[in-house]
C-alpha atoms as a PDB file:
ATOM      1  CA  UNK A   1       0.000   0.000   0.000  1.00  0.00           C
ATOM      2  CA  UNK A   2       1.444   3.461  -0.775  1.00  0.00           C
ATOM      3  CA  UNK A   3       0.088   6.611   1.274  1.00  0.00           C
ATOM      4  CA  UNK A   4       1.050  10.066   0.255  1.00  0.00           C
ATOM      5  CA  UNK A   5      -0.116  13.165   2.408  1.00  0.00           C
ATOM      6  CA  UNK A   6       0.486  16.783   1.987  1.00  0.00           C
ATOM      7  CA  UNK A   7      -0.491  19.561   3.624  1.00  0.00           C
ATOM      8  CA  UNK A   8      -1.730  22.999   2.744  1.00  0.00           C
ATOM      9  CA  UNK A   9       0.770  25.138   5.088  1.00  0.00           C
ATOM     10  CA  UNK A  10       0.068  25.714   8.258  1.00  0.00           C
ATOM     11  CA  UNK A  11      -2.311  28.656   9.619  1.00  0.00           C
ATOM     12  CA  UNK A  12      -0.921  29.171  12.690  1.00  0.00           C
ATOM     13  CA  UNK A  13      -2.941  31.417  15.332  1.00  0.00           C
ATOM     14  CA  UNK A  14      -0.403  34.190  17.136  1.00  0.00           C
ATOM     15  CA  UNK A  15      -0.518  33.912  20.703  1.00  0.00           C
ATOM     16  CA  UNK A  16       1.817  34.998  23.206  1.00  0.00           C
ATOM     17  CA  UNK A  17       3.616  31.622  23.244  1.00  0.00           C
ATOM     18  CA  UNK A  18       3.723  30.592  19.687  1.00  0.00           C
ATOM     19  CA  UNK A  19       4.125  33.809  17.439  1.00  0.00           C
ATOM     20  CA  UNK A  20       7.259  34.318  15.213  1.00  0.00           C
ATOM     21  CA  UNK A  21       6.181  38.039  15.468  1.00  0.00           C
ATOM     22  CA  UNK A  22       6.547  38.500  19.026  1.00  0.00           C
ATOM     23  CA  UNK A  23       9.273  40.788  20.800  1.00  0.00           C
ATOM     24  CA  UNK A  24      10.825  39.222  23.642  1.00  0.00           C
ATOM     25  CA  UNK A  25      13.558  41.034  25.671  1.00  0.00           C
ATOM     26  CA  UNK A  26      15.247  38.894  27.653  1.00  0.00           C
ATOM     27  CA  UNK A  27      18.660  40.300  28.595  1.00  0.00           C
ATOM     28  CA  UNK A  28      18.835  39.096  31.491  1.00  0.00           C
ATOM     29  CA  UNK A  29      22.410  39.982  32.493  1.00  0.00           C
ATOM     30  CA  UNK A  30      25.527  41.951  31.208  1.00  0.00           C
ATOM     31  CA  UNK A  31      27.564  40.638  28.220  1.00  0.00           C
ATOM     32  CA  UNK A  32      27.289  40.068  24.599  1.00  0.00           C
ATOM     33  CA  UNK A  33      23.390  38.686  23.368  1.00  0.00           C
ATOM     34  CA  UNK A  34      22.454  36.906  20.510  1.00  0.00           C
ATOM     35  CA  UNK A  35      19.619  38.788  18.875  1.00  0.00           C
ATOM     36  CA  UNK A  36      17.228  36.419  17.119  1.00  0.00           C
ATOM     37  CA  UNK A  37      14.977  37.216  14.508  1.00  0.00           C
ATOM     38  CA  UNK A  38      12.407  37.227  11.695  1.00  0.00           C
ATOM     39  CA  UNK A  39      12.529  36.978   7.777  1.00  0.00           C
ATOM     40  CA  UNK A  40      10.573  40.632   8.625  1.00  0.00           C
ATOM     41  CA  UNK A  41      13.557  41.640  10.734  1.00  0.00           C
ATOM     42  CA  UNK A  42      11.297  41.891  13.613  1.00  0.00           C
ATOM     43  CA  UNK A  43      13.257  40.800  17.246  1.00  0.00           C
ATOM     44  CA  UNK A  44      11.999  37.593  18.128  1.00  0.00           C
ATOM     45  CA  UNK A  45      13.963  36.720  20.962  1.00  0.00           C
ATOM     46  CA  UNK A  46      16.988  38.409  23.108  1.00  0.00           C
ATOM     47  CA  UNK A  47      19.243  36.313  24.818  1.00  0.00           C
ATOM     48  CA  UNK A  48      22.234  36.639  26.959  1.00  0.00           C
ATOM     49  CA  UNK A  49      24.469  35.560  27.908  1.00  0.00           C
ATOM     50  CA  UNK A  50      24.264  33.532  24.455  1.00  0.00           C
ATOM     51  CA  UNK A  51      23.626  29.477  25.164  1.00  0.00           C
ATOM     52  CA  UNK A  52      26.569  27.340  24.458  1.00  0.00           C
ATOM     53  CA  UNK A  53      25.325  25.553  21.571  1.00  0.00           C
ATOM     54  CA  UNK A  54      22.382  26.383  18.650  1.00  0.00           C
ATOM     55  CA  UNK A  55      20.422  23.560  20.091  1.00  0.00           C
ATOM     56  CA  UNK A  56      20.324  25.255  23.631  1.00  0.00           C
ATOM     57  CA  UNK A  57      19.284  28.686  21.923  1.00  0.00           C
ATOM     58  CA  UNK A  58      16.669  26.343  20.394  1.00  0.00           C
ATOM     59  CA  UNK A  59      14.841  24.642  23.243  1.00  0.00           C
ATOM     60  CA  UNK A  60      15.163  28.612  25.024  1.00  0.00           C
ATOM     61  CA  UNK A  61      13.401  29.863  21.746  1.00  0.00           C
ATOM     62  CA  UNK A  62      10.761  26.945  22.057  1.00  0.00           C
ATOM     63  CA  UNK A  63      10.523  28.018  26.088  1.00  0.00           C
ATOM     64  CA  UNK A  64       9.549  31.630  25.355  1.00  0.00           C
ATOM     65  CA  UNK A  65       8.112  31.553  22.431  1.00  0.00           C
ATOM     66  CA  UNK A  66       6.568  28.437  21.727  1.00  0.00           C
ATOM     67  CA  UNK A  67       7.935  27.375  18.168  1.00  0.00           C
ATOM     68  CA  UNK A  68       8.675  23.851  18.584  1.00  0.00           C
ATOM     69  CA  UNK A  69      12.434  22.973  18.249  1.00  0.00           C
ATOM     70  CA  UNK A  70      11.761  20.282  15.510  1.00  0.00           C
ATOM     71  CA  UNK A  71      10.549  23.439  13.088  1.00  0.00           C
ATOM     72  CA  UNK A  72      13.621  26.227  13.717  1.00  0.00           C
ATOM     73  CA  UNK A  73      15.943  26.458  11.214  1.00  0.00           C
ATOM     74  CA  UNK A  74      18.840  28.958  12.724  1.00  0.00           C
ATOM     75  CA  UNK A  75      20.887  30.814  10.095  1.00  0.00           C
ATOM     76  CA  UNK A  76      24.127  32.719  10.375  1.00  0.00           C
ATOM     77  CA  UNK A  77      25.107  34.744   7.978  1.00  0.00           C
ATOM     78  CA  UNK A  78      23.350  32.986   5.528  1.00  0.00           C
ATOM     79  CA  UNK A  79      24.192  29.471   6.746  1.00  0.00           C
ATOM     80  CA  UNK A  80      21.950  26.936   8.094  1.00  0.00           C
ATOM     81  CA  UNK A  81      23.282  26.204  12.066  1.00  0.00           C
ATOM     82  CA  UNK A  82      23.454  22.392  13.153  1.00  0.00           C
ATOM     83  CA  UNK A  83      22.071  22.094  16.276  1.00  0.00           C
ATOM     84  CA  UNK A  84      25.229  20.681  18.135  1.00  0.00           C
ATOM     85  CA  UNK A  85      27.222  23.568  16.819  1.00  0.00           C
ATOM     86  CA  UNK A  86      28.901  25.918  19.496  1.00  0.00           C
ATOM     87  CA  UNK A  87      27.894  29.220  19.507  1.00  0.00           C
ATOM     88  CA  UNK A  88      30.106  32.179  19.538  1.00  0.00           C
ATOM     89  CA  UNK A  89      29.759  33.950  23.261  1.00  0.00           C
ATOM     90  CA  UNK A  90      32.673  36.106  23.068  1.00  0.00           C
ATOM     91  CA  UNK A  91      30.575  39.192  20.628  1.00  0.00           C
ATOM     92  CA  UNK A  92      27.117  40.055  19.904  1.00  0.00           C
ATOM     93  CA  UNK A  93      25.863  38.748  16.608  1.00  0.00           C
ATOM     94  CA  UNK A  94      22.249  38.079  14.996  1.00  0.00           C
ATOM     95  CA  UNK A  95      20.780  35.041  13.935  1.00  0.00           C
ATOM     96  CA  UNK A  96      17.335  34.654  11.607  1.00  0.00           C
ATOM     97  CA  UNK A  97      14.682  32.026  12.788  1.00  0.00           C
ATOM     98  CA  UNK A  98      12.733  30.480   9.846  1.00  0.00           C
ATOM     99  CA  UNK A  99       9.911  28.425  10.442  1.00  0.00           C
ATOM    100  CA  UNK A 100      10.517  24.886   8.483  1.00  0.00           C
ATOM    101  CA  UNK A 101       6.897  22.788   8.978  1.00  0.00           C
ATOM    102  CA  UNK A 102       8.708  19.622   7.124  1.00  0.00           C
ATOM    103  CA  UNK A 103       8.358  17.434  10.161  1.00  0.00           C
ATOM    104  CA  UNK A 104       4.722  18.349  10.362  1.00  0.00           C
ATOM    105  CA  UNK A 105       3.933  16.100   7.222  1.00  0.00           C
ATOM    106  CA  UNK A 106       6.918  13.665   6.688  1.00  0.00           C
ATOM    107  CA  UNK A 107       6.563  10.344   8.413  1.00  0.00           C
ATOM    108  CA  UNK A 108       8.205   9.202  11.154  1.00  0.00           C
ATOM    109  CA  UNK A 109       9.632   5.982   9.917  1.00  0.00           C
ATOM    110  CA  UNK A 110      12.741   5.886  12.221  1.00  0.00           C
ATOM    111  CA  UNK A 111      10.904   5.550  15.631  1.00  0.00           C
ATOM    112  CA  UNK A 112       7.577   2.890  14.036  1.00  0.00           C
ATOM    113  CA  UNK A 113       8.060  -0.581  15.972  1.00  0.00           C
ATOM    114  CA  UNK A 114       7.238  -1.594  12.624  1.00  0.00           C
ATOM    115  CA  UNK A 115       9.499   0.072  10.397  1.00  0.00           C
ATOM    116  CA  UNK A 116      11.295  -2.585   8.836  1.00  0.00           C
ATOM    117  CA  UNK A 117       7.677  -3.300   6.898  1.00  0.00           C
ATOM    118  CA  UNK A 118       7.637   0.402   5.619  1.00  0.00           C
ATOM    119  CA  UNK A 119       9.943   2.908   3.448  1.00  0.00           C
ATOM    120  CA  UNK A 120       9.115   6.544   3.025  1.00  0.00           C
ATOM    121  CA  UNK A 121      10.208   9.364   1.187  1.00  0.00           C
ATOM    122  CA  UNK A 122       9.387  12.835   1.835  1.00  0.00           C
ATOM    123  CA  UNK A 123       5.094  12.894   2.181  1.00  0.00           C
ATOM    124  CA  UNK A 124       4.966   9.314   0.819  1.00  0.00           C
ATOM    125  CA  UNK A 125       5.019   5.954   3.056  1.00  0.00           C
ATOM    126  CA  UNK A 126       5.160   2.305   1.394  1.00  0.00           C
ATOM    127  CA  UNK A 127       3.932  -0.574   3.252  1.00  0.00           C
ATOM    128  CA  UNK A 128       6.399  -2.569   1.046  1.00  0.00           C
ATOM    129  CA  UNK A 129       6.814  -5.653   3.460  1.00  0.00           C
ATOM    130  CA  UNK A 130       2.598  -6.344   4.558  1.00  0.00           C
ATOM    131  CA  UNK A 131       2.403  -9.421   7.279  1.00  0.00           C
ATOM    132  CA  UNK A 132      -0.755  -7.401   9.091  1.00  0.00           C
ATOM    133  CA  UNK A 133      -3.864  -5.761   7.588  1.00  0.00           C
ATOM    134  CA  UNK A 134      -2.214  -2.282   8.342  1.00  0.00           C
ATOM    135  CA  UNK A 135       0.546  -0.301  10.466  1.00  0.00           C
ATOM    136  CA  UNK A 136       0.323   3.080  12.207  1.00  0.00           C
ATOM    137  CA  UNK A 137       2.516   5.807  10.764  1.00  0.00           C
ATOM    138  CA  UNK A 138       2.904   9.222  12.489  1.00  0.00           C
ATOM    139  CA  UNK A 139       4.280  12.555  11.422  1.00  0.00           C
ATOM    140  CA  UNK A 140       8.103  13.373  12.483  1.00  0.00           C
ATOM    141  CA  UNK A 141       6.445  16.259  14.865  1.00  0.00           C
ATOM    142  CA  UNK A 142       2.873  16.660  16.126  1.00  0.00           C
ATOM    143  CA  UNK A 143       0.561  19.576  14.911  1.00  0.00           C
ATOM    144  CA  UNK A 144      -0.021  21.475  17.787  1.00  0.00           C
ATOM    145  CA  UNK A 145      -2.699  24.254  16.498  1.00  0.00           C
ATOM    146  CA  UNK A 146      -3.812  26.142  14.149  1.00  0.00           C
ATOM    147  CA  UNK A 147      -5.826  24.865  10.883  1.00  0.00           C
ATOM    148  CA  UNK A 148      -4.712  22.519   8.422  1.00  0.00           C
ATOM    149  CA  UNK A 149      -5.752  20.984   5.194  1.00  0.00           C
ATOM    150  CA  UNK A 150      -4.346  17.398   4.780  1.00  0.00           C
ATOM    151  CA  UNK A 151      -4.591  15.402   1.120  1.00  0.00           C
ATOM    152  CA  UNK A 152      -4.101  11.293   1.343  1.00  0.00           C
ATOM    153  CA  UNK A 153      -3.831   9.810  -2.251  1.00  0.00           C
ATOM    154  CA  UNK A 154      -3.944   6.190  -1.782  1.00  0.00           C
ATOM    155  CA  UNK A 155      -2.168   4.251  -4.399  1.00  0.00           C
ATOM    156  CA  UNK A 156      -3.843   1.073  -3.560  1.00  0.00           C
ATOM    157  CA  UNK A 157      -6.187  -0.222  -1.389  1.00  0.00           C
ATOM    158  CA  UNK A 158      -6.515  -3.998   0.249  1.00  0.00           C
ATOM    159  CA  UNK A 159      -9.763  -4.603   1.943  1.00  0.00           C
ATOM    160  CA  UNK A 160      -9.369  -1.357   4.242  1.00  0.00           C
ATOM    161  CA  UNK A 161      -8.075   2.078   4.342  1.00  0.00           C
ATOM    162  CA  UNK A 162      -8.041   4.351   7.622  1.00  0.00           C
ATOM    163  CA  UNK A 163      -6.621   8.078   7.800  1.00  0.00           C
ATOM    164  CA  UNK A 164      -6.870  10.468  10.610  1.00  0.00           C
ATOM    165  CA  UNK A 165      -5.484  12.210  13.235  1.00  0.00           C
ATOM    166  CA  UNK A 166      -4.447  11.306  16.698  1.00  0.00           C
ATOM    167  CA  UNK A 167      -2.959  12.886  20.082  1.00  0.00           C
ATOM    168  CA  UNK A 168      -0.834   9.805  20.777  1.00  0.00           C
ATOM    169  CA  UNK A 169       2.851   8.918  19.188  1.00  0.00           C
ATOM    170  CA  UNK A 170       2.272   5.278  21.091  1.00  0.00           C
ATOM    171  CA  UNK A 171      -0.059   4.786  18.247  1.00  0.00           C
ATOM    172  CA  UNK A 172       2.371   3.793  15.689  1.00  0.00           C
ATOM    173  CA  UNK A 173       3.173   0.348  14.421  1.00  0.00           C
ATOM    174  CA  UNK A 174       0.277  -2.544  14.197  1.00  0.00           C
ATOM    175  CA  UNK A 175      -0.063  -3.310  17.820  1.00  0.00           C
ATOM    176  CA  UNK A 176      -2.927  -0.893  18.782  1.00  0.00           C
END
């Protein structure tokens, strides 16, 4: 069976904990910040003294703001920032935050009890090794608001189909 979803982009509603618009100052203490922000060049986030690593910015980005850590894409002068990567604490410098909602509709192959049965690439999963009537497949990274318009094209269909959504990751594989 092949399943291929896409999504429509993501409408996500502002609020104080999940807006890419906000302003947060958080200079908390003397020494050199990194100043985080928007494609719009808005501030999105203050911090100092700057985190260690791009990862710790990260998870103090998803803290204040709400953007999950899965969807940040950090770039430095133009250059994508791995999340291990040590960050610079000696200066101020800025850093751009896009918003990359790729995990919200690629499959999570890589953590399926099941995934030896299933291939994916991008949007599309292959049950390419059936034993059971079906196995669960969930996104890389859970939709946590907003509204979204999903599209399954099923390639072929045995005796059943099912597609939806649910609230829990423990769902995937064919043990439910």
């Amino acid at each position: 069976m092949n399943l291929e979803t896409s999504t429509g982009g993501t409408d996500l509603e502002p609020t104080e904990k999940n807006s890419l618009d906000a302003t947060i100052d958080d200079q908390a203490s003397d020494g050199p910040a990194v100043t985080v922000k928007n494609l719009g060049g808005d501030t999105i986030v203050e911090v100092a003294p700057i985190p260690p690593t791009a990862a710790d910015l990260k998870q103090h980005i998803w803290d204040k703001v709400g953007t999950p850590v899965a969807l940040q894409q950090l770039l430095l002068d133009g250059e994508t920032v791995a999340g291990d990567e040590a960050l610079d604490q000696s200066a101020p410098f800025e850093m751009l935050l896009l918003l990359d909602d790729t995990p919200l509709y690629t499959w999570n192959i890589d953590e399926n009890p099941d995934r030896e049965r299933i291939t994916a690439e991008g949007s599309r999963v292959e049950y390419t090794k059936p034993q059971w009537d079906y196995i669960n497949v969930i996104t890389q990274e859970p939709i946590m608001g907003g509204q979204h318009y999903f599209e399954f094209v099923m390639h072929k269909i045995g005796d059943e189909q099912w597609c939806g959504l649910t609230t829990d990751p423990n769902q995937a594989g064919h043990r439910v």
